[in-house]
Protein backbone atom coordinates (compact mmCIF):
# COMPACT_ATOMS: atom_id res chain seq x y z
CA UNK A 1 0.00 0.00 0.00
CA UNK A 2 1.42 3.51 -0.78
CA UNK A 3 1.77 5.42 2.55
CA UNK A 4 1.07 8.69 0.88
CA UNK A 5 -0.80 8.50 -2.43
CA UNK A 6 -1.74 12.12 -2.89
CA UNK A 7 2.04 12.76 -3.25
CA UNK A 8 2.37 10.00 -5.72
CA UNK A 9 -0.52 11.42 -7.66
CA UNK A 10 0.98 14.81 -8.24
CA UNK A 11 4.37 12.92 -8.96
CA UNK A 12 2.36 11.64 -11.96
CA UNK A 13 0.70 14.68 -12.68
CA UNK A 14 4.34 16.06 -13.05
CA UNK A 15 4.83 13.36 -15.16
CA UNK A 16 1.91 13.54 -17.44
CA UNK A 17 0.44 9.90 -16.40
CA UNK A 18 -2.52 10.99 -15.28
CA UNK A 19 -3.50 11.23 -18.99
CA UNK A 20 -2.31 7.79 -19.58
CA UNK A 21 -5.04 6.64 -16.58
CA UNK A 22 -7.75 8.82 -18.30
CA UNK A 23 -8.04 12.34 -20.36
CA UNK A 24 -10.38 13.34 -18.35
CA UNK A 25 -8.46 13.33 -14.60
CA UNK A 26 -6.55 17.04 -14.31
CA UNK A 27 -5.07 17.46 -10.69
CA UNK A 28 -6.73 20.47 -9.56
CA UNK A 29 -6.74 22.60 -6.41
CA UNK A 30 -10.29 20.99 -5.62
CA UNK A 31 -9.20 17.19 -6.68
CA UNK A 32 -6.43 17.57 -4.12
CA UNK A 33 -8.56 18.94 -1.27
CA UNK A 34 -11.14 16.33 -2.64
CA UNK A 35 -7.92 13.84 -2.06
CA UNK A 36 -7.41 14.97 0.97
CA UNK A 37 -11.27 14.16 2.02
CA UNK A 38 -10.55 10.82 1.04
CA UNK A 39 -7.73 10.59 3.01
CA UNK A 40 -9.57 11.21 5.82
CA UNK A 41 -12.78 8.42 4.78
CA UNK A 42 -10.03 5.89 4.52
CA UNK A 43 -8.53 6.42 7.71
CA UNK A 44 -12.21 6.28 9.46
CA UNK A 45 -12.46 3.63 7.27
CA UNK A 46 -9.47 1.75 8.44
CA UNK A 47 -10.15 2.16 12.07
CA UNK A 48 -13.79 0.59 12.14
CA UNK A 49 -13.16 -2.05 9.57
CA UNK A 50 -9.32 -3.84 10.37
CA UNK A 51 -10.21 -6.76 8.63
CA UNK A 52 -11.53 -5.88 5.35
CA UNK A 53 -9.08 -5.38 2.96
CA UNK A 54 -9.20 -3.33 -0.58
CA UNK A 55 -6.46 -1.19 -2.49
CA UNK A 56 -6.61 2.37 -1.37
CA UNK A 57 -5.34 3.27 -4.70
CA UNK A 58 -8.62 2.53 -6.51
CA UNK A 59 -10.62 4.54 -4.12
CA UNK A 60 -8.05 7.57 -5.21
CA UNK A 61 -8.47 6.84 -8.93
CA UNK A 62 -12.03 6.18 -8.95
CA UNK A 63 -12.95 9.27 -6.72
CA UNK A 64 -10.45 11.34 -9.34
CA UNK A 65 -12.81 10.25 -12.17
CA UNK A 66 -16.17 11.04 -10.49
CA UNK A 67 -16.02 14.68 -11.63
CA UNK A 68 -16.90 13.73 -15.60
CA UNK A 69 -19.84 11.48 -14.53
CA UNK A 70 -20.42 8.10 -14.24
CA UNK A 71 -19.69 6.90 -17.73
CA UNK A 72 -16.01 8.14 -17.37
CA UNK A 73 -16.12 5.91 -14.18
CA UNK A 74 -17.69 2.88 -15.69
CA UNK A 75 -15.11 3.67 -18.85
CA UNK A 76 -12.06 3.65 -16.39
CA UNK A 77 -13.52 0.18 -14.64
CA UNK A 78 -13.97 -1.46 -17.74
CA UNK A 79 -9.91 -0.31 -18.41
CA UNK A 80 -8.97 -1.74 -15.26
CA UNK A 81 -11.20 -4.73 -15.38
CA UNK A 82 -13.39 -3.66 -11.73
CA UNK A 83 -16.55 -4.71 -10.62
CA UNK A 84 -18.34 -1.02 -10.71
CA UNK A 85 -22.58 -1.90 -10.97
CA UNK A 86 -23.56 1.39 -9.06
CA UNK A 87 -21.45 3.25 -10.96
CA UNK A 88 -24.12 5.71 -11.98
CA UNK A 89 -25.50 5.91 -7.95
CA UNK A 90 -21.74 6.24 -6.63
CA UNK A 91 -21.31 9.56 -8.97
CA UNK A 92 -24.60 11.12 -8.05
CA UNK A 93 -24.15 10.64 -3.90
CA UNK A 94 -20.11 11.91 -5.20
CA UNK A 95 -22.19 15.42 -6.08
CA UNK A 96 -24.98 15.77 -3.29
């Protein structure tokens, strides 16, 4: 697990992989306070559920696609080959 995966984001960014991942993520002001909001889910996250494991780097990348809708987030499962049914219902509770 990367301990700090906003920093390797904008080491990408710097980079131009971000692109590579999807046109549509641009590391903005708001994506990086929005990363830093998921920063703190995960941590609540981490603290109430020890034993359930998942790959904090998907939450990053998926949350970093929300922003274009949820075809650009069923787009980037499909790419990576996730499991993403609510797709649609995960982007509209993303924007309430």
């Amino acid at each position: 697990m990367e301990p700090e995966p906003i920093q390797a984001i904008e080491r990408m960014d710097e980079f131009d992989l971000l692109q590579i991942i999807s046109p549509e993520i641009r590391l903005t002001a708001d994506l990086k306070v929005l990363f830093e909001e998921v920063r703190g889910v995960l941590s609540w996250f981490n603290h109430l559920y020890l034993e359930e494991p998942y790959e904090s780097w998907k939450v990053y990348l998926a949350r970093a696609d929300l922003r274009p809708g949820p075809k650009a987030l069923q787009a980037l499962g499909r790419d990576f080959k996730w499991r993403l049914p609510r797709a649609a219902e995960w982007w509209r509770r993303g924007r309430e």
